[in-house]
Protein backbone atom coordinates (compact mmCIF):
# COMPACT_ATOMS: atom_id res chain seq x y z
CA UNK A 1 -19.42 11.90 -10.47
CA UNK A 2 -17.51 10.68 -13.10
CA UNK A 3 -14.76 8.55 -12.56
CA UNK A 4 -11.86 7.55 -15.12
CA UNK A 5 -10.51 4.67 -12.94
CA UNK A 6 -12.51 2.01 -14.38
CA UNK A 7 -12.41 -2.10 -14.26
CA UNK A 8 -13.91 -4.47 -16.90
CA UNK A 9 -14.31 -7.75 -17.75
CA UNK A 10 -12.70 -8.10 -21.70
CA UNK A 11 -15.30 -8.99 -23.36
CA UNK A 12 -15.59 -12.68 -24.98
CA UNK A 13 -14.44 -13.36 -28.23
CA UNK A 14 -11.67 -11.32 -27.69
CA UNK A 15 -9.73 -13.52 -24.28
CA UNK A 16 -11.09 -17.31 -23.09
CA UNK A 17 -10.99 -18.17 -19.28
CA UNK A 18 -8.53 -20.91 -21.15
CA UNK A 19 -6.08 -18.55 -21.95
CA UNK A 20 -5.90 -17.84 -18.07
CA UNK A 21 -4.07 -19.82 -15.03
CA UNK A 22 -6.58 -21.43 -12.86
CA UNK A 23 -7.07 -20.81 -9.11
CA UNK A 24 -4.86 -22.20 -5.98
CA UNK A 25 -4.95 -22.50 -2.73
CA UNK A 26 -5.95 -19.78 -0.51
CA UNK A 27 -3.59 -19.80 2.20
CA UNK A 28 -5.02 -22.12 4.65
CA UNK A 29 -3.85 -21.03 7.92
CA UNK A 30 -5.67 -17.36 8.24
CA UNK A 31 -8.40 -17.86 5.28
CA UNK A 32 -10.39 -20.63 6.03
CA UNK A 33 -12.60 -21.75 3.19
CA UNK A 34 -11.95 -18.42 0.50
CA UNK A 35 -11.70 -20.19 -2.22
CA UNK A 36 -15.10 -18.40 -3.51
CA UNK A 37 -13.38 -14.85 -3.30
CA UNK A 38 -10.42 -15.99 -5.92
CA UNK A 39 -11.74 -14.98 -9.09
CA UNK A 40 -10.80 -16.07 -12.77
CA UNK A 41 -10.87 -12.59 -15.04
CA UNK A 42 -9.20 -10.09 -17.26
CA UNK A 43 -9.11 -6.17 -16.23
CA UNK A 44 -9.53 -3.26 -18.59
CA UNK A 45 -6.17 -0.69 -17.57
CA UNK A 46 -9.10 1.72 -16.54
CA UNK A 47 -8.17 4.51 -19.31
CA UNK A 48 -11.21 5.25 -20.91
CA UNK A 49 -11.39 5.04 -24.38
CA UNK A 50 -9.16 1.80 -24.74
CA UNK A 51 -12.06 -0.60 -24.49
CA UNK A 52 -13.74 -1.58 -28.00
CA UNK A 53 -16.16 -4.11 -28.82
CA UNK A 54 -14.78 -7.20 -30.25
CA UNK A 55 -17.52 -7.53 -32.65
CA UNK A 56 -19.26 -5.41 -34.76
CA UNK A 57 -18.45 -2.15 -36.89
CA UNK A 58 -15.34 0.28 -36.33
CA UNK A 59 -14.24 -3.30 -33.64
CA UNK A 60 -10.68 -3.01 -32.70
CA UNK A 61 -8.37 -6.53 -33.71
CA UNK A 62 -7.70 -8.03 -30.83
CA UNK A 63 -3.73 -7.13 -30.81
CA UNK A 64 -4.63 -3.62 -30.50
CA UNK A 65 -6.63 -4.08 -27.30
CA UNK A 66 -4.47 -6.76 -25.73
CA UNK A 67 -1.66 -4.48 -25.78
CA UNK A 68 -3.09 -1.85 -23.50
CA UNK A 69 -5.10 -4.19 -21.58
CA UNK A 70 -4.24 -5.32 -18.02
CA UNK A 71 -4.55 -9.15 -17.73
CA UNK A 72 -5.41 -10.55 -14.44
CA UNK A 73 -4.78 -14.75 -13.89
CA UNK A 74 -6.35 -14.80 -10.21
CA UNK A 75 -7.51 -12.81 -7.36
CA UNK A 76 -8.98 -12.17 -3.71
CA UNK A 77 -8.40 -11.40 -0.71
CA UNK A 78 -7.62 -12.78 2.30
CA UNK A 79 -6.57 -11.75 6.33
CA UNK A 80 -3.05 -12.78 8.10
CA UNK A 81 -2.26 -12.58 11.52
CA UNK A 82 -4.36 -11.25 14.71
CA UNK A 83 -5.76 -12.55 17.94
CA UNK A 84 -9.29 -13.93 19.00
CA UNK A 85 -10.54 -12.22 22.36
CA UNK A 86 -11.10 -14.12 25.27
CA UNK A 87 -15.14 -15.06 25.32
CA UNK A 88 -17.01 -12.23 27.41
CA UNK A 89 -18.25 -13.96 30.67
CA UNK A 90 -21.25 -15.43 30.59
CA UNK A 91 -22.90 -18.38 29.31
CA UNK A 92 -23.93 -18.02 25.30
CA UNK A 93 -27.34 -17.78 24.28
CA UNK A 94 -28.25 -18.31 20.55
CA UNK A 95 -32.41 -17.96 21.41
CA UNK A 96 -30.99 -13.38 21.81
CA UNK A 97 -27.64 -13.55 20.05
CA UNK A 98 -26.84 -10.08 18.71
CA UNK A 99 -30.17 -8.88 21.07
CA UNK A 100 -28.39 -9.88 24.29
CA UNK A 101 -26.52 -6.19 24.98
CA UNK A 102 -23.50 -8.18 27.77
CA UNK A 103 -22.86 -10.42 24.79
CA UNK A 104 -22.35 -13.32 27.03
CA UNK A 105 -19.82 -16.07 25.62
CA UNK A 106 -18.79 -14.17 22.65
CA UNK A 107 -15.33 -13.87 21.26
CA UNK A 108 -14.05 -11.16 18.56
CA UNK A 109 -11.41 -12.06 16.02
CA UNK A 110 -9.41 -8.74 16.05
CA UNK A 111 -5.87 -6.89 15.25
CA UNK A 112 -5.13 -8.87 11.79
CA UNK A 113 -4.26 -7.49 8.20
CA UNK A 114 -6.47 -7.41 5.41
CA UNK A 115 -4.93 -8.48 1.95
CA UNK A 116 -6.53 -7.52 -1.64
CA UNK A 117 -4.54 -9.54 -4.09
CA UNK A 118 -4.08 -9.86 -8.04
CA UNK A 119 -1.77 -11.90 -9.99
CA UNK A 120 -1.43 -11.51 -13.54
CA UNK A 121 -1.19 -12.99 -16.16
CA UNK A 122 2.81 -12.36 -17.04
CA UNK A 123 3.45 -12.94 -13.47
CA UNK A 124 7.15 -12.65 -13.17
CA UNK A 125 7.61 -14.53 -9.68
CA UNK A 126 8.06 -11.36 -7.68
CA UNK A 127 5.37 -10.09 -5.81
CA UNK A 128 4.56 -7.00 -4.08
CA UNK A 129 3.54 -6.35 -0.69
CA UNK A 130 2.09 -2.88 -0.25
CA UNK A 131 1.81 -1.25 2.84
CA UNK A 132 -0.03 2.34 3.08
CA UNK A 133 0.98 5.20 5.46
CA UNK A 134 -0.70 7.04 8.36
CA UNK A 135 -4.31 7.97 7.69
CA UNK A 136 -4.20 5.73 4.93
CA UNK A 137 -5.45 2.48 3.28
CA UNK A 138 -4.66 0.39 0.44
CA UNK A 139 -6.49 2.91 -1.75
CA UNK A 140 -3.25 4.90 -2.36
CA UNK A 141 -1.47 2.44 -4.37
CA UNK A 142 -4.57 1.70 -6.59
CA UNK A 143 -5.73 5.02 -7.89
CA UNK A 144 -4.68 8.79 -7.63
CA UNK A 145 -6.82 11.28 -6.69
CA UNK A 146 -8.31 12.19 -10.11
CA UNK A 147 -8.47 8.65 -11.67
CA UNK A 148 -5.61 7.60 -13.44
CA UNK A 149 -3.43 4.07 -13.17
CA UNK A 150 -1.78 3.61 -9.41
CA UNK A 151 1.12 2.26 -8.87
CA UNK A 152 -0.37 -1.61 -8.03
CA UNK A 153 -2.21 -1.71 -12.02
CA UNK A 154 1.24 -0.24 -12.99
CA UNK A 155 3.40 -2.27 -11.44
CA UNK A 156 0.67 -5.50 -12.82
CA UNK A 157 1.60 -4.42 -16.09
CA UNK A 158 5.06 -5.46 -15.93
CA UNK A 159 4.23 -8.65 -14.01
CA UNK A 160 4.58 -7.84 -10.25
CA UNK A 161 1.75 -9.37 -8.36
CA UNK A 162 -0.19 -7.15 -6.02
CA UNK A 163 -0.84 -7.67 -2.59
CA UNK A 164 -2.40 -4.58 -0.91
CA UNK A 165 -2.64 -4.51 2.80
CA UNK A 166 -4.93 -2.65 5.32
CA UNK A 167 -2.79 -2.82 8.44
CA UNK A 168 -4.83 -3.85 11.54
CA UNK A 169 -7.12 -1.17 13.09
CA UNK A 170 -7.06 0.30 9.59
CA UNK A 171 -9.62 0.29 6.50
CA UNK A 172 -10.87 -3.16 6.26
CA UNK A 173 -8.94 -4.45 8.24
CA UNK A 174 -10.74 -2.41 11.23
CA UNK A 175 -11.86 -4.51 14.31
CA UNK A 176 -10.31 -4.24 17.48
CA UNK A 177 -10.93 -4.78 20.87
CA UNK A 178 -10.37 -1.40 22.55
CA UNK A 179 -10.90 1.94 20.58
CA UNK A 180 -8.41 4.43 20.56
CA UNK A 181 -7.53 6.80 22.98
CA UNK A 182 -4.22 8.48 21.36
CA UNK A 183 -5.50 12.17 21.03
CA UNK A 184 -2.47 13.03 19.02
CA UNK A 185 -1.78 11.15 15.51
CA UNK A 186 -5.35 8.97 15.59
CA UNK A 187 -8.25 11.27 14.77
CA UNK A 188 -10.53 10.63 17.88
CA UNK A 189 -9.60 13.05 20.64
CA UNK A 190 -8.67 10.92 23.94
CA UNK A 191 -10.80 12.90 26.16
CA UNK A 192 -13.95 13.56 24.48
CA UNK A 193 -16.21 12.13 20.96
CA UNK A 194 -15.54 14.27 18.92
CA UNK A 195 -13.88 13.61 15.84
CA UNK A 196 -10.71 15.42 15.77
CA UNK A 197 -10.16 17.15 11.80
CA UNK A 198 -7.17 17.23 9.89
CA UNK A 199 -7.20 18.18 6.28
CA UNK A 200 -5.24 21.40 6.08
CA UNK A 201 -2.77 20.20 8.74
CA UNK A 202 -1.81 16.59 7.12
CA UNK A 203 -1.88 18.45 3.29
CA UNK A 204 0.30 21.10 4.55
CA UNK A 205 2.70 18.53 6.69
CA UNK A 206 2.69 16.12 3.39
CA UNK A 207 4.41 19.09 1.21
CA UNK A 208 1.47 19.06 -1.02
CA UNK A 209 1.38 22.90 -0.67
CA UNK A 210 1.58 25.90 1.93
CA UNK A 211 -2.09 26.04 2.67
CA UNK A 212 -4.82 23.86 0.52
CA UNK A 213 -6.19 24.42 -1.83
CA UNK A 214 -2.67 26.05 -3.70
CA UNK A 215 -0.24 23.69 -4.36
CA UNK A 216 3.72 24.49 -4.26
CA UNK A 217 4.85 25.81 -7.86
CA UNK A 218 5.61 23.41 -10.04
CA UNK A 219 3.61 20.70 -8.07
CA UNK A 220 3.05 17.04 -9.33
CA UNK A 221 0.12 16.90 -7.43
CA UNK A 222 -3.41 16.28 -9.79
CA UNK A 223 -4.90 19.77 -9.89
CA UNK A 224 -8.43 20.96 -9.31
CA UNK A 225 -11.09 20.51 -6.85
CA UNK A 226 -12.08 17.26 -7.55
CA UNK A 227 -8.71 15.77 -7.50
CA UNK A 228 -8.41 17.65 -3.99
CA UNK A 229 -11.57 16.27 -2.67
CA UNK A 230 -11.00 12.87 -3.91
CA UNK A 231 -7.67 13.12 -2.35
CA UNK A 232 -9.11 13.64 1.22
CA UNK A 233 -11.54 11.16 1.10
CA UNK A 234 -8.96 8.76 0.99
CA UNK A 235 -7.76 9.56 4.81
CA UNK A 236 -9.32 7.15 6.97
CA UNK A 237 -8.84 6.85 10.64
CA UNK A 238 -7.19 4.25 13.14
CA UNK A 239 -10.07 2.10 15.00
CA UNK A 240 -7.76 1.10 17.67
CA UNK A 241 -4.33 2.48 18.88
CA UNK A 242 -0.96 2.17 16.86
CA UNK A 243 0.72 -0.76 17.54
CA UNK A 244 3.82 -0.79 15.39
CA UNK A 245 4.77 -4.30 17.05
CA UNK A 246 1.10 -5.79 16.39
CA UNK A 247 1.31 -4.32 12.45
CA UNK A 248 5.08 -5.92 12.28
CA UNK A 249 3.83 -9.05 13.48
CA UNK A 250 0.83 -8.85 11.63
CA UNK A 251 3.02 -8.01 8.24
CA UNK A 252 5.19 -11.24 8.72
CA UNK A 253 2.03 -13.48 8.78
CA UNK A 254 1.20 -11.49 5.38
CA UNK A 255 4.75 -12.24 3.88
CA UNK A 256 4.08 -15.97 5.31
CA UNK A 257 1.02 -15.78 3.18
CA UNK A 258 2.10 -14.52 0.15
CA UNK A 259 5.14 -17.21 0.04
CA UNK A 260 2.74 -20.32 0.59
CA UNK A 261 0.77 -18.31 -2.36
CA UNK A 262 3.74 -17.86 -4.52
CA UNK A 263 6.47 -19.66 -3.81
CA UNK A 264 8.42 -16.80 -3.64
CA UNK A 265 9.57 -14.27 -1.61
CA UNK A 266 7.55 -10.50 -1.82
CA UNK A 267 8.96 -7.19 -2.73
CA UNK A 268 7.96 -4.54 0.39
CA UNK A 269 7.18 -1.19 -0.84
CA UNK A 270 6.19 0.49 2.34
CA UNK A 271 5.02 4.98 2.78
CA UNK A 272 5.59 7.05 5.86
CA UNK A 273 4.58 5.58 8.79
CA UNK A 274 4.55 2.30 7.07
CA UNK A 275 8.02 2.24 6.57
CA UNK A 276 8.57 2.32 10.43
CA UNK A 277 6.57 -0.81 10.72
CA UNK A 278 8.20 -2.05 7.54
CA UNK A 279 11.56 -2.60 9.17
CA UNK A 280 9.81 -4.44 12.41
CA UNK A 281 8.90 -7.08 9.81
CA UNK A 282 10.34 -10.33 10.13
CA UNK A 283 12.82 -10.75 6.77
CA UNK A 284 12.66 -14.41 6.28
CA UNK A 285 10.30 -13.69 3.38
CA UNK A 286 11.10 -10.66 2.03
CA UNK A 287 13.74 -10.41 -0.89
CA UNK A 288 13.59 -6.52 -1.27
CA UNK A 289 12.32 -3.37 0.45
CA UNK A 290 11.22 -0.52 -1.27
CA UNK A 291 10.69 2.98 1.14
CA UNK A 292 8.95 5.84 0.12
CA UNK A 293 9.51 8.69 2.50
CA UNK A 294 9.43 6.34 5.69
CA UNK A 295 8.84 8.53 8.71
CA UNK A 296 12.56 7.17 9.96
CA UNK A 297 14.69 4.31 9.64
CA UNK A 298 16.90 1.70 11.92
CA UNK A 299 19.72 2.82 14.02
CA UNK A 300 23.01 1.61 13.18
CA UNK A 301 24.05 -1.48 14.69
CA UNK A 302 20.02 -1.56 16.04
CA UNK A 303 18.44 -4.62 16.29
CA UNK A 304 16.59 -3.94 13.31
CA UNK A 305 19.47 -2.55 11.59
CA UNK A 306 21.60 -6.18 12.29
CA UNK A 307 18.86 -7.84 11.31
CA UNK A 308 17.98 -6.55 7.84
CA UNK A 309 21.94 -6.59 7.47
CA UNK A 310 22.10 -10.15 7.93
CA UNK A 311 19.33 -11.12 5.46
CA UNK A 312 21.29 -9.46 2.51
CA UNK A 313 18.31 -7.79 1.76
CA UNK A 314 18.67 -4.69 -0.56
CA UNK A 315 16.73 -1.50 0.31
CA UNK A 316 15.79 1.63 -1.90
CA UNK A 317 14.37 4.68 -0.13
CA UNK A 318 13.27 7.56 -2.08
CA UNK A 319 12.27 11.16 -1.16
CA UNK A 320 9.91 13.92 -2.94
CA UNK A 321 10.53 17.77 -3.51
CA UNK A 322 10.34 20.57 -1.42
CA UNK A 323 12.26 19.68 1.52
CA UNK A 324 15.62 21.45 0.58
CA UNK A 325 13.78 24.23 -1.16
CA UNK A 326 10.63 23.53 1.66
CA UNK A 327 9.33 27.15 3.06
CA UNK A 328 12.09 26.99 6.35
CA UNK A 329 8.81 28.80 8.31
CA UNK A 330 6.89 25.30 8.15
CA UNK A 331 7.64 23.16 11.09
CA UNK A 332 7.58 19.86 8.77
CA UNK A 333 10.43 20.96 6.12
CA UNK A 334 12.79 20.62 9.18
CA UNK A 335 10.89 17.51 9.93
CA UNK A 336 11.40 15.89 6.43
CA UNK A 337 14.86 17.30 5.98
CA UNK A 338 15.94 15.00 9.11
CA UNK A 339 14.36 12.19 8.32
CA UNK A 340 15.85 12.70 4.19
CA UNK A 341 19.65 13.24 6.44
CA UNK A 342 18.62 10.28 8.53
CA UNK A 343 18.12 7.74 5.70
CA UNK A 344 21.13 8.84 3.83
CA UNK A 345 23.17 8.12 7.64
CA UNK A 346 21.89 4.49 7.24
CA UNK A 347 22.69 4.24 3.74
CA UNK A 348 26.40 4.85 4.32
CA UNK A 349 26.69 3.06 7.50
CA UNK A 350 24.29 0.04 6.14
CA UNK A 351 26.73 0.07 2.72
CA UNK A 352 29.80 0.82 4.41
CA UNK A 353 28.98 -2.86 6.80
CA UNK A 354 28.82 -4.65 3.02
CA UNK A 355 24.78 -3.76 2.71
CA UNK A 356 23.11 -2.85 -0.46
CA UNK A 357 21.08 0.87 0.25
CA UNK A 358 20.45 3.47 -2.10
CA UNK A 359 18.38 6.87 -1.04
CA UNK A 360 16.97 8.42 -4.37
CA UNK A 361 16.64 12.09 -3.54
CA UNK A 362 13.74 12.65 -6.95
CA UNK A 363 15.26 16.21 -7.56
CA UNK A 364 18.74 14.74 -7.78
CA UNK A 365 17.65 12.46 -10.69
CA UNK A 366 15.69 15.58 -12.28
CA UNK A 367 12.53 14.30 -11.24
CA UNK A 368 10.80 17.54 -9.78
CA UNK A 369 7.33 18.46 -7.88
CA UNK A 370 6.96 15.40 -5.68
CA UNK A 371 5.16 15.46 -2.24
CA UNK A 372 5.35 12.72 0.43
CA UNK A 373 2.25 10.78 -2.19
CA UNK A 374 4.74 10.82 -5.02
CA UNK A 375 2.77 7.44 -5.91
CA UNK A 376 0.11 9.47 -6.42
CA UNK A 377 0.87 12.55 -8.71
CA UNK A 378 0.79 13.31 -12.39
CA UNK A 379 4.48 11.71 -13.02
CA UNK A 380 3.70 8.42 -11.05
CA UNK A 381 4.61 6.46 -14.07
CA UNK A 382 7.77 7.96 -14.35
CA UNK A 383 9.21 6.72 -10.87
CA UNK A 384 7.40 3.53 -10.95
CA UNK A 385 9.77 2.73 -14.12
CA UNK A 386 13.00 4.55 -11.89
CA UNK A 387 11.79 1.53 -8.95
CA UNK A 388 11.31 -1.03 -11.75
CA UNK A 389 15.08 -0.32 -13.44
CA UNK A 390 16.57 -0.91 -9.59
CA UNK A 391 14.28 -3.88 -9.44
CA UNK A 392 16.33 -5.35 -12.38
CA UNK A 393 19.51 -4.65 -11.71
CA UNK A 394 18.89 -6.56 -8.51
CA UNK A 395 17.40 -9.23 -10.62
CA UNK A 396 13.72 -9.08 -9.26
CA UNK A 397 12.08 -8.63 -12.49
């Protein structure tokens, strides 16, 4: 299959490694000895076409290629947070190891995030934290379903560092101590093995279109069957139950991370059910949050809501297309239409008690054909530039 989403190292002659920043510290409280997974390089933007040889007939000058080329300074990754199981009883024996089936004196390091990272070269001092949705991983932000820039390389281009999480029990950040048994959101059935499908219902309930394959008229959403294929492969199941305390606790030893990194505090753009753990996270080290369609947000004069008030911390929440126009048959237009109503509730109350909210409703600006994976569609760019002009009129750029 042919892919358009492509990485490459620039090839030399064109950028030296002495052009770049070197390599710090990994942080040292949930990494250990990484320092071997931070890499010095320099990224292609993964448009095909844009890479030419620096030597040779028909070569490109440098300029040309610099100015459409994505510059990366350092990355990794790296895990925050989580718990080590008690060891199993037993006395250890390293003669069977894996072979002995009661694993006997062995402990599990479980229920921690997993953190892809790239800093670039223009680093501006503001990071990013990403943190994916239900049925999701950090995949989302990187790519869209058929291949062009996601919103991480995107946001890399105009200096934002990346950090991409896989929430615990999630992606790569998988291992857990008990498997799940919710039968309802996590796609293994509680009372049986068999894995419980979802496509049409989750593509239907993310206002992608009535039924897949058609997509609602006028649709952002990358067409074809490829795109549509690509896009489901994405979905990746929960390993353990959903903990939205563990993932909030588990975020905060991210942001932790990222300011020992940095130095600074991290930007939290958060989707859907990430945006419910997103405002469990502690706020000591977050200077900005960043909501796309979060599947609800704090109550007025909540604990949550007092405590996001009292860290000054400004908050943007945008919303797609199709849930005022949404077919009014389809359970989830209802669904989206009070969470859209519930946001804009906080946003008056949070702004009326001296807080800083805005709720971007995308059809209100003229920005048209959005689903919940607005990060995701053919006019990506254009809303990652809408986030980046609020990002500097907060002074986060």
């Amino acid at each position: 299959m042919k892919r358009r989403h492509i990485t490459a190292i620039l090839l030399a002659g064109v950028l030296t490694v002495s052009m770049l920043a070197g390599c710090s510290s990994q942080p040292g409280a949930t990494q250990g000895d990484a320092a071997g997974d931070t890499q010095d390089t320099v990224a292609d933007t993964g448009q095909e076409g844009n890479m030419a040889t620096a030597e040779g007939e028909g070569a490109t000058a440098p300029d040309a290629i610099l100015s459409d080329v994505l510059m990366i300074a350092r990355q990794g990754m790296f895990s925050s947070g989580g718990t080590v199981t008690e060891p199993v009883e037993g006395e250890y024996d390293p003669t069977t190891n894996w072979m002995d089936i009661t694993r006997a004196g062995n402990t599990a390091h479980v229920d921690h995030a997993n953190v892809f990272y790239q800093i670039p070269v223009n680093d501006n001092g503001n990071p990013i934290v990403y943190l994916h949705g239900y049925g999701q991983s950090r995949m989302g932000w990187m790519t869209t379903p058929d291949g062009r820039e996601g919103w991480s390389d995107l946001f890399l281009k105009k200096g934002y560092a990346a950090f991409l999480v896989d929430q615990p029990r999630r992606g790569e950040a998988g291992a857990t101590a008990s498997m799940t048994m919710d039968g309802f959101l996590d796609t293994w059935a509680e009372d049986s093995k068999d894995y419980k499908p979802g496509d049409q219902a989750w593509y239907t309930h993310f206002r992608i279109g009535r039924v897949a394959p058609e997509r609602y008229e006028g649709s952002q959403f990358p067409e074809g069957d490829e795109a549509q294929d690509q896009f489901f492969r994405q979905m990746t199941p929960n390993t353990g139950n959903f903990d939205q305390a563990l993932d909030a606790a588990a975020l905060g030893a991210v942001m932790e991370d990222v300011y020992e990194m940095t130095g600074n505090k991290a930007i939290f753009v958060t989707h859907s059910q990430g945006g419910a753990v997103g405002w469990d996270v502690p706020v000591e080290n977050i200077s900005a949050i960043i909501a796309i369609e979060p599947g609800g947000t704090p109550q007025p004069g909540s604990e949550q809501y007092q405590k996001l008030l009292e860290a000054d911390i400004p908050i943007i929440i945008y919303f797609g297309d199709y849930i005022d126009n949404g077919p009014e048959d389809i359970m989830s237009t209802g669904f989206w239409k009070g969470v859209r109503d519930g946001a804009v509730q906080f946003a008056e109350s949070y702004n009326a008690d001296s807080g800083d909210c805005t709720v971007v409703n995308l059809p209100d600006e003229g920005i048209t054909g959005n689903s919940h994976f607005m990060f995701q569609e053919m006019n990506n760019d254009v809303i990652a530039d809408h986030i980046a002009a609020w990002l500097e009129s907060k002074g986060l750029n």
